[in-house]
C-alpha atoms as a PDB file:
ATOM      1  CA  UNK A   1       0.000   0.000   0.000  1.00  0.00           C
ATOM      2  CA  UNK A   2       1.150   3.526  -0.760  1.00  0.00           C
ATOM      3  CA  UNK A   3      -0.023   6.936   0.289  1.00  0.00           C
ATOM      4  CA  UNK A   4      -0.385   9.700  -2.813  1.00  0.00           C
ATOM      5  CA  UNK A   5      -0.315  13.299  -2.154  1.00  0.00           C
ATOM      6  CA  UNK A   6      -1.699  14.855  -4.931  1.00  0.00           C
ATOM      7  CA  UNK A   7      -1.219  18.331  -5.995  1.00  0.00           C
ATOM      8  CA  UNK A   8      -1.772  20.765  -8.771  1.00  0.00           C
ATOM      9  CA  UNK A   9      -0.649  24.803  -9.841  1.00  0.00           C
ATOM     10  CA  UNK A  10       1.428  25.436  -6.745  1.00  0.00           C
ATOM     11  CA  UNK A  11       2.738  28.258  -8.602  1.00  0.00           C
ATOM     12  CA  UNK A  12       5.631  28.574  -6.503  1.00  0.00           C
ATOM     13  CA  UNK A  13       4.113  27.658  -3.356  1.00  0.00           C
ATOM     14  CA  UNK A  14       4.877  24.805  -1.063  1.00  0.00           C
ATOM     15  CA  UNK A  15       4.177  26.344   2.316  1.00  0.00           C
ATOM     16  CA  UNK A  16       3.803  24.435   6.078  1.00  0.00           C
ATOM     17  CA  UNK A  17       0.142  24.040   5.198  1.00  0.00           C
ATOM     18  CA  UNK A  18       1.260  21.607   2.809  1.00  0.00           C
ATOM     19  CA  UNK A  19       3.806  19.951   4.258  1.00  0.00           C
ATOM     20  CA  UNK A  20       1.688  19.345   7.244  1.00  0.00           C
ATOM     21  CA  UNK A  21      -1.074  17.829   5.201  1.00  0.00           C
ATOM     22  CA  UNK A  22       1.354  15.740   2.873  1.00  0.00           C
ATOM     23  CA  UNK A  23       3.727  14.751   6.306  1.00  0.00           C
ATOM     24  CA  UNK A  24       2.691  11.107   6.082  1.00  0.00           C
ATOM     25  CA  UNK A  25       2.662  10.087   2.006  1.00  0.00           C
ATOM     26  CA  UNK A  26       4.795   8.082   0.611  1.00  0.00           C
ATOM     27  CA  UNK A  27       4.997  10.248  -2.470  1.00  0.00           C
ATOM     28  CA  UNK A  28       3.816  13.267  -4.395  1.00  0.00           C
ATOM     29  CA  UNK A  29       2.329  13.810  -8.388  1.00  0.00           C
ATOM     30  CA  UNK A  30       2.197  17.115  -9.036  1.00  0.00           C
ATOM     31  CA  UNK A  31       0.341  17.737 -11.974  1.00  0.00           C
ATOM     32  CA  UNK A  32       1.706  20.915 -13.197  1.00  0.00           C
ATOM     33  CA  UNK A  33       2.154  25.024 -13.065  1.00  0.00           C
ATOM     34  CA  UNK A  34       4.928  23.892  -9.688  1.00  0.00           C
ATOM     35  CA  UNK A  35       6.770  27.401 -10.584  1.00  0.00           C
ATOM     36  CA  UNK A  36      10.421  26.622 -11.262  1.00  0.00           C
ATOM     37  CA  UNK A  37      13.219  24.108 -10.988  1.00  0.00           C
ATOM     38  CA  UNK A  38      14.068  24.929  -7.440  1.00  0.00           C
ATOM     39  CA  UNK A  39      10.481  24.617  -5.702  1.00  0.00           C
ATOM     40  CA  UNK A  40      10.401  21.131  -7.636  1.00  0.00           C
ATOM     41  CA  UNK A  41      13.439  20.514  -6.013  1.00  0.00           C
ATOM     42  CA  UNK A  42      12.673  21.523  -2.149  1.00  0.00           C
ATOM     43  CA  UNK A  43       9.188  19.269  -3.276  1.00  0.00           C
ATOM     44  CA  UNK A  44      11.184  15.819  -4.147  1.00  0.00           C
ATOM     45  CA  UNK A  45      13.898  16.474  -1.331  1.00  0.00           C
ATOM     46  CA  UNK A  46      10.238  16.423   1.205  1.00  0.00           C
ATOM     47  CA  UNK A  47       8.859  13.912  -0.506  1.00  0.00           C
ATOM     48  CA  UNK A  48       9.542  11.403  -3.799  1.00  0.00           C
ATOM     49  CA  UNK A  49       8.104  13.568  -6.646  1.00  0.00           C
ATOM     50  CA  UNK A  50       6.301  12.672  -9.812  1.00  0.00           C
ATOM     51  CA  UNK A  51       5.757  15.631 -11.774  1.00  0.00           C
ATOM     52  CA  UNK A  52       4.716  16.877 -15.195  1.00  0.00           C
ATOM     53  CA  UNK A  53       5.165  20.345 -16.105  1.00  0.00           C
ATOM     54  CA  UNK A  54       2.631  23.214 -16.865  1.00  0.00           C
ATOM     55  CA  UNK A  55       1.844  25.682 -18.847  1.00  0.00           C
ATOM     56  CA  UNK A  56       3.862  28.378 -16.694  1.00  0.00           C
ATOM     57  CA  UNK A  57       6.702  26.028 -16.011  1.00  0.00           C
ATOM     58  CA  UNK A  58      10.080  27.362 -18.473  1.00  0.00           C
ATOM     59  CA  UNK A  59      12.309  25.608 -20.478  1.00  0.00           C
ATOM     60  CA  UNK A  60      14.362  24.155 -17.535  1.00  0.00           C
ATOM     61  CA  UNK A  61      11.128  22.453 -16.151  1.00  0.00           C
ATOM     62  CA  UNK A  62      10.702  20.979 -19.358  1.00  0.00           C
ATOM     63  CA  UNK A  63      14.341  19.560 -19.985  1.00  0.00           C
ATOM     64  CA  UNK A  64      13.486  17.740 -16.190  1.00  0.00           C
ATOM     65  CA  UNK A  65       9.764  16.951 -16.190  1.00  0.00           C
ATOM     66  CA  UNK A  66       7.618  15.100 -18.831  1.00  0.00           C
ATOM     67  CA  UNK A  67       3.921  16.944 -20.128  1.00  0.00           C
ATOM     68  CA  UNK A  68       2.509  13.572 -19.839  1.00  0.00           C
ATOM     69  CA  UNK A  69       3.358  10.514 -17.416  1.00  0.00           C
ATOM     70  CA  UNK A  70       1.970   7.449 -17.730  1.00  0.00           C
ATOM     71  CA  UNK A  71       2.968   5.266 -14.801  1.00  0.00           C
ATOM     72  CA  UNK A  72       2.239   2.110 -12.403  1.00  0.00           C
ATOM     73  CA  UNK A  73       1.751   2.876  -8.408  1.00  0.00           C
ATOM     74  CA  UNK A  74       1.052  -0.478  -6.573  1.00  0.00           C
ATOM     75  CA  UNK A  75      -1.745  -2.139  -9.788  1.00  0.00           C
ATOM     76  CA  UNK A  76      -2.928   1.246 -10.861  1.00  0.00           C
ATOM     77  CA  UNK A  77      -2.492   2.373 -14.258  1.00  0.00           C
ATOM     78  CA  UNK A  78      -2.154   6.640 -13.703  1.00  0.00           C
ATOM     79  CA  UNK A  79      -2.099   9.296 -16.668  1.00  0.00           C
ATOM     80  CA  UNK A  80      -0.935  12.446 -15.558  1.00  0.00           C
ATOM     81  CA  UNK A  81      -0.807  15.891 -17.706  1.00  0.00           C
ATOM     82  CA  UNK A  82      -1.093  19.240 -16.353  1.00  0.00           C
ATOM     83  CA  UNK A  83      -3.777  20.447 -19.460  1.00  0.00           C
ATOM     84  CA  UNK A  84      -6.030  17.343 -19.897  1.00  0.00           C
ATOM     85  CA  UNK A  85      -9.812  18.157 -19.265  1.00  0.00           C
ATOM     86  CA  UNK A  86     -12.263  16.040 -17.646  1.00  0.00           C
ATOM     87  CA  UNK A  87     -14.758  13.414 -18.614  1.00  0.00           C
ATOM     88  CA  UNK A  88     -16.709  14.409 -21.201  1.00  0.00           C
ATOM     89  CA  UNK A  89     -14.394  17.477 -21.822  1.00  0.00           C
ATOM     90  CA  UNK A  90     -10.743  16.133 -22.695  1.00  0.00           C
ATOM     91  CA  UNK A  91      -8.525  17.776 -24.551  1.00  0.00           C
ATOM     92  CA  UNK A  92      -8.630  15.604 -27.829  1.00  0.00           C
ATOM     93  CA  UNK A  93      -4.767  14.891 -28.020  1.00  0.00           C
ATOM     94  CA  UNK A  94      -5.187  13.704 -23.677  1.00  0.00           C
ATOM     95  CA  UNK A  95      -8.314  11.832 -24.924  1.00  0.00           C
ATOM     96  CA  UNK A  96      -5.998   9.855 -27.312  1.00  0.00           C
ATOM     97  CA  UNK A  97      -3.531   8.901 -24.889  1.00  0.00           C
ATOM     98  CA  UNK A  98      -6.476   7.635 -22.262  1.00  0.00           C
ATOM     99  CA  UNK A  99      -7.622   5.458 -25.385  1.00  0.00           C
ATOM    100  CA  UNK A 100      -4.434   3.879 -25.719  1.00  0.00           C
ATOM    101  CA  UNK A 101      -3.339   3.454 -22.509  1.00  0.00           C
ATOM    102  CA  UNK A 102      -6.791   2.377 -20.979  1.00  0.00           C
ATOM    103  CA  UNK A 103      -5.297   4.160 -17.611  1.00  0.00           C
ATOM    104  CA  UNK A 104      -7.243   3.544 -14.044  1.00  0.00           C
ATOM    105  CA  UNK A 105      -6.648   6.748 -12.552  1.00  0.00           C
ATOM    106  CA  UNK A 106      -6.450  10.444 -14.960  1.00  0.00           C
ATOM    107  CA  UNK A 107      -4.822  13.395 -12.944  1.00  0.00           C
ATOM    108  CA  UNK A 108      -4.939  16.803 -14.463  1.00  0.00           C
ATOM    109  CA  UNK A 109      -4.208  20.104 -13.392  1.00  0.00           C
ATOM    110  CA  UNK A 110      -4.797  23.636 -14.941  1.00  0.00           C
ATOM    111  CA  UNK A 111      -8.256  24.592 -13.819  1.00  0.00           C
ATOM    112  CA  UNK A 112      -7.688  25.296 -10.572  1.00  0.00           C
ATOM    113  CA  UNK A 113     -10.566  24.003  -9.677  1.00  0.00           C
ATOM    114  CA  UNK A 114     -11.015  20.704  -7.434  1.00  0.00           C
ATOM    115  CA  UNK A 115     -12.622  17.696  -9.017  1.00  0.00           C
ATOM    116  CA  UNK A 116     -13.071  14.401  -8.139  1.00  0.00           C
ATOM    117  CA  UNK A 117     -15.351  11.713 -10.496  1.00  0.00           C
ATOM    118  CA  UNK A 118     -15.553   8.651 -12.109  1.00  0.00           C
ATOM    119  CA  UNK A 119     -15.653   8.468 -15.654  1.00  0.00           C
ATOM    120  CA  UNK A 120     -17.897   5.506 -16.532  1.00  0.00           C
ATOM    121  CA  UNK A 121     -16.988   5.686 -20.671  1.00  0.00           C
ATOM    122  CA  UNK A 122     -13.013   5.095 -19.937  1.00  0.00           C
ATOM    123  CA  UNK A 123     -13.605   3.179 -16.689  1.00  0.00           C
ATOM    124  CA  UNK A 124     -11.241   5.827 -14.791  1.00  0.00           C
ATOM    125  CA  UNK A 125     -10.973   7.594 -11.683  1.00  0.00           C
ATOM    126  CA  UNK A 126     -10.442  11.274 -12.549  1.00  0.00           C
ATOM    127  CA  UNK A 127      -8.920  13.659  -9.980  1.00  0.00           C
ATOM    128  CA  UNK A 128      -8.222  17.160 -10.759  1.00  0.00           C
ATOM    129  CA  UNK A 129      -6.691  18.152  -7.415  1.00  0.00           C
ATOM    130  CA  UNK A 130      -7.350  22.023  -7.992  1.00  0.00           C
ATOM    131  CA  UNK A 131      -4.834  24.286  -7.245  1.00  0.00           C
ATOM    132  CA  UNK A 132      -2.527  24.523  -3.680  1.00  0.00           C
ATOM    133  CA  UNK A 133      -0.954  27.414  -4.653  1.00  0.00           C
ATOM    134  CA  UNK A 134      -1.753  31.141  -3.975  1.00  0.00           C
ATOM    135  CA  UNK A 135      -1.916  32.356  -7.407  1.00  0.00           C
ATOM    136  CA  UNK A 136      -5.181  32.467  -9.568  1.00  0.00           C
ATOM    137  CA  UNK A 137      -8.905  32.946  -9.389  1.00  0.00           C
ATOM    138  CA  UNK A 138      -9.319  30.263  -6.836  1.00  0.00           C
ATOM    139  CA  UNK A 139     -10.088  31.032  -3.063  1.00  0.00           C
ATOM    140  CA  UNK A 140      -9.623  27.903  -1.436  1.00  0.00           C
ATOM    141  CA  UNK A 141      -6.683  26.373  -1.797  1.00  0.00           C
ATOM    142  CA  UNK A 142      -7.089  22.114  -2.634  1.00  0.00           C
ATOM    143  CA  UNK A 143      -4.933  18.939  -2.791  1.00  0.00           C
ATOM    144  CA  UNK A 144      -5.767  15.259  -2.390  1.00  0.00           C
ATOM    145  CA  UNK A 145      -4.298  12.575  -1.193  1.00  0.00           C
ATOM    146  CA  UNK A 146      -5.330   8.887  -1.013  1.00  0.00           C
ATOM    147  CA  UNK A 147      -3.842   5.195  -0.856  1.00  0.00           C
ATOM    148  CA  UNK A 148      -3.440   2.846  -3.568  1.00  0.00           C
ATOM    149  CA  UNK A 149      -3.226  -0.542  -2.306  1.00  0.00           C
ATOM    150  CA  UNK A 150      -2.773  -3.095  -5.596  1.00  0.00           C
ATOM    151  CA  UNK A 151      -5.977  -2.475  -7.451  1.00  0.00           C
ATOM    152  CA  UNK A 152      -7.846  -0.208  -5.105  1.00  0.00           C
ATOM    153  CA  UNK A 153      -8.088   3.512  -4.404  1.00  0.00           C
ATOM    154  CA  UNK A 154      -9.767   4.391  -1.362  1.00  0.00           C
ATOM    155  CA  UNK A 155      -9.738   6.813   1.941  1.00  0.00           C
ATOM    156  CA  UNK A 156      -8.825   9.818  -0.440  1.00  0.00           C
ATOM    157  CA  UNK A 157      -8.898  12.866   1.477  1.00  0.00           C
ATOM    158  CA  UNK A 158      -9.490  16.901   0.351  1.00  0.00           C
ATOM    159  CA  UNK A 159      -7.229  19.991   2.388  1.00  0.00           C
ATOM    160  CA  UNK A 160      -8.314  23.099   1.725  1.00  0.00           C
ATOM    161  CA  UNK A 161      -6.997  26.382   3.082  1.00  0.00           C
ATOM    162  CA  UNK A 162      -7.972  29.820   2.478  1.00  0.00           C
ATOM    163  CA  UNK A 163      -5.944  31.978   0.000  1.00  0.00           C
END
């Protein structure tokens, strides 16, 4: 069994709020927008990171970071991009990538926005974890974690702070 922090458009940020609330994973996906090379690196020396850059993220981020992983934790497929949509609203290119792969789990980023559904047409989990930074139109800050335990997701969990 492994405990996931999940967490989205930190923007720079990775304050105490977070590392209290991400103190007992076993590692973190960050699905985009983390801000630059150096907050990525303060993330993985907290925590293992799995990462994908964003749309803000430079050049550097892009030379270390993927803009899609596709990945095992435990018996759980996982897709991660930091632009990817939701069900019923992927981006087409994402969409293709969930059709090949036939992942479990989808994690996105970007919207800044915290959602969490099951999409019944790909047979995935979906988890946007919303954004846990301080930048944006957002005014509660989100991330998610949960454990993966061979097949199964469960006990997933929502912080939230105020901006």
């Amino acid at each position: 069994m492994k405990r996931i922090g999940i967490i989205s458009d930190t923007h720079g940020v990775f304050d105490a709020p977070l590392e209290e609330f991400l103190a007992d994973v076993d590692e973190i996906w960050h699905a985009g927008d983390i801000g630059s090379i150096e907050l990525s690196d303060r993330i993985a020396a907290f925590k293992p990171l799995r990462a994908v850059y964003g749309n803000i993220d430079d050049g550097a981020m892009h030379r270390v970071w993927p803009s899609v992983d596709c990945f095992r934790c435990e018996d759980v497929l996982v897709l991660m991009t930091h632009i990817g949509g939701y069900p019923g609203r992927y981006e087409p290119r994402f969409l293709s990538l969930i059709d090949k792969f036939h992942p479990n789990l989808v994690v996105t980023g970007h919207s800044h926005i915290l959602k969490v559904m099951y999409d019944r047409k790909h047979g995935a989990l979906h988890i946007n974890p919303g954004a846990a930074g301080k930048y944006g139109f957002h005014k509660v800050r989100t991330a998610v974690r949960l454990e993966v335990d061979g097949h199964d997701m469960r006990n997933l969990e929502v912080g939230e702070w105020i901006k």
